[in-house]
Protein backbone atom coordinates (compact mmCIF):
# COMPACT_ATOMS: atom_id res chain seq x y z
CA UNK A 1 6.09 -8.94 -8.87
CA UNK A 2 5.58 -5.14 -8.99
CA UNK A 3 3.17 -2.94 -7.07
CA UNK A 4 1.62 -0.22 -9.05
CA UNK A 5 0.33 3.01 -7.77
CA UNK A 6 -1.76 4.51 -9.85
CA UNK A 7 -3.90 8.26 -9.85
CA UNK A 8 -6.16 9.00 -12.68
CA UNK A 9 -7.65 12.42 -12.79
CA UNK A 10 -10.28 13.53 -15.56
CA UNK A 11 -10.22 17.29 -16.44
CA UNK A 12 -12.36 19.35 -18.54
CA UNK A 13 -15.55 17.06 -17.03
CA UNK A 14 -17.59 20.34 -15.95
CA UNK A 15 -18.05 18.73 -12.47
CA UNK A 16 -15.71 18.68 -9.89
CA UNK A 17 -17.14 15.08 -8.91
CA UNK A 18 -14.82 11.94 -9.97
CA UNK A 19 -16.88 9.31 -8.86
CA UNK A 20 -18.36 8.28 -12.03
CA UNK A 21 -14.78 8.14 -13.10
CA UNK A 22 -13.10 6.10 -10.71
CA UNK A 23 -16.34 3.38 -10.67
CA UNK A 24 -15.67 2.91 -13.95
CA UNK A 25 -11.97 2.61 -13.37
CA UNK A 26 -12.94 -0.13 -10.53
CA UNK A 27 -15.34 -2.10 -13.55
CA UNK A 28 -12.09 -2.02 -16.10
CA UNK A 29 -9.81 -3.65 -13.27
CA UNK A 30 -12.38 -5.99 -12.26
CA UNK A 31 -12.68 -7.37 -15.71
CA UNK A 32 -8.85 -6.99 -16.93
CA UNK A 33 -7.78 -10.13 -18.45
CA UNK A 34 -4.26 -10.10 -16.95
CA UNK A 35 -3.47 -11.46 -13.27
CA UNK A 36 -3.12 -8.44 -11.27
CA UNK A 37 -4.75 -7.84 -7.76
CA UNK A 38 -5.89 -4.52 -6.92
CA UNK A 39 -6.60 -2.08 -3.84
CA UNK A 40 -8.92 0.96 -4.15
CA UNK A 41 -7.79 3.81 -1.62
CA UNK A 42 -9.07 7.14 -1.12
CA UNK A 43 -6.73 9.25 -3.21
CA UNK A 44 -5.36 6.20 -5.49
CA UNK A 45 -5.73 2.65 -6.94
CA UNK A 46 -2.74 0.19 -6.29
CA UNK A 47 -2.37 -2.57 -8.49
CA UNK A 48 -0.19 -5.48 -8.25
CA UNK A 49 1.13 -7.78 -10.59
CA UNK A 50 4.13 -8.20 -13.44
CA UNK A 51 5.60 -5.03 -14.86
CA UNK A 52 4.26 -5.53 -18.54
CA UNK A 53 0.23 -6.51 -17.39
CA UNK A 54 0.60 -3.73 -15.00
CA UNK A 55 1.41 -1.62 -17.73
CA UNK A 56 -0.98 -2.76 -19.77
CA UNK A 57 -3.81 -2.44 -17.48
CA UNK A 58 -2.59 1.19 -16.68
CA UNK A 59 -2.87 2.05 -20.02
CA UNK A 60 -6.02 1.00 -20.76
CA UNK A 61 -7.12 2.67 -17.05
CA UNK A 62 -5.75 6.02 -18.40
CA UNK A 63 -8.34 5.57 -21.75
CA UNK A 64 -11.36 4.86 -19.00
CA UNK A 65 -12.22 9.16 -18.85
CA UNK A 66 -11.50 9.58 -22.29
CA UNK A 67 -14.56 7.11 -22.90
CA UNK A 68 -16.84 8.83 -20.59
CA UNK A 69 -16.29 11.85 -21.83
CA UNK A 70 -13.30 13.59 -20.11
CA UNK A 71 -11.51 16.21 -22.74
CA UNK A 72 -8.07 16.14 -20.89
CA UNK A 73 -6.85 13.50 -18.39
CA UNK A 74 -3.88 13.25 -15.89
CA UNK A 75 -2.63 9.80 -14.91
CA UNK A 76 0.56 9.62 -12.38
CA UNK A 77 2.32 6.29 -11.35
CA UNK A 78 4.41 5.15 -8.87
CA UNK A 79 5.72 1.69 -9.86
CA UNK A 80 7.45 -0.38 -6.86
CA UNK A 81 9.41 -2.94 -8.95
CA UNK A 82 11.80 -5.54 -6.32
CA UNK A 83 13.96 -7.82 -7.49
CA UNK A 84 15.42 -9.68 -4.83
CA UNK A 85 11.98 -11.23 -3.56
CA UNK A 86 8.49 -11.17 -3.60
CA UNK A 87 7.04 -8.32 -2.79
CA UNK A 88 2.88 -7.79 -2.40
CA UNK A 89 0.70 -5.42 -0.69
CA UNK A 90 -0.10 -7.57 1.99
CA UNK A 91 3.70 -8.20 2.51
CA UNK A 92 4.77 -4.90 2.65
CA UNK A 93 2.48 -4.01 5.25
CA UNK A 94 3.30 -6.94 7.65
CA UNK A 95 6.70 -5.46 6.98
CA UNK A 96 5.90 -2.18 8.40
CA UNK A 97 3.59 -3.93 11.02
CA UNK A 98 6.74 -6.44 12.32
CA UNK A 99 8.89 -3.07 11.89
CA UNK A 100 6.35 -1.24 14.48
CA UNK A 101 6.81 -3.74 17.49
CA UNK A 102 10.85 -2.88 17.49
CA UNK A 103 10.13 0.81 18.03
């Protein structure tokens, strides 16, 4: 499983509001057909799931601004991709939890 960490910014908008943008963003992840699981942050979207429906799902995230009117749009990803377990959002922060209590 790999842990996505996506940041979608629509340019050329006229507003420097995103909102619009990134409920949207929330409605396309909400109804994607693949099996990911998703957390909305402040400043990003993380999305987890396997490599090829996260990629999927990011590409059709990336199209969201273009449909709402955006001229230009700027999507960065971070992709967290282990192979030697399981990894999930929930997992990696009882990691850094457990990790805490030893300092």
């Amino acid at each position: 499983m790999a842990i996505v960490q996506v940041t979608i910014v629509p340019l050329g908008t006229g507003t420097p509001s995103v909102g619009e943008y990134v409920a949207a963003i929330q409605r396309t992840l909400e109804e994607a057909p693949e099996k990911v699981r998703y957390q909305l942050t402040p400043m990003s979207t993380i999305v987890e799931g396997d490599l090829d429906d996260l990629l999927a799902v990011v590409r059709r995230l990336h199209e969201v601004p273009f449909k709402r009117g955006a001229l230009r749009v700027s999507t960065s990803i971070t992709i967290d991709d282990r192979r030697d377990k399981v990894g999930t959002m929930e997992q990696k922060m009882a990691s850094v939890a457990e990790n805490r209590k030893r300092l």
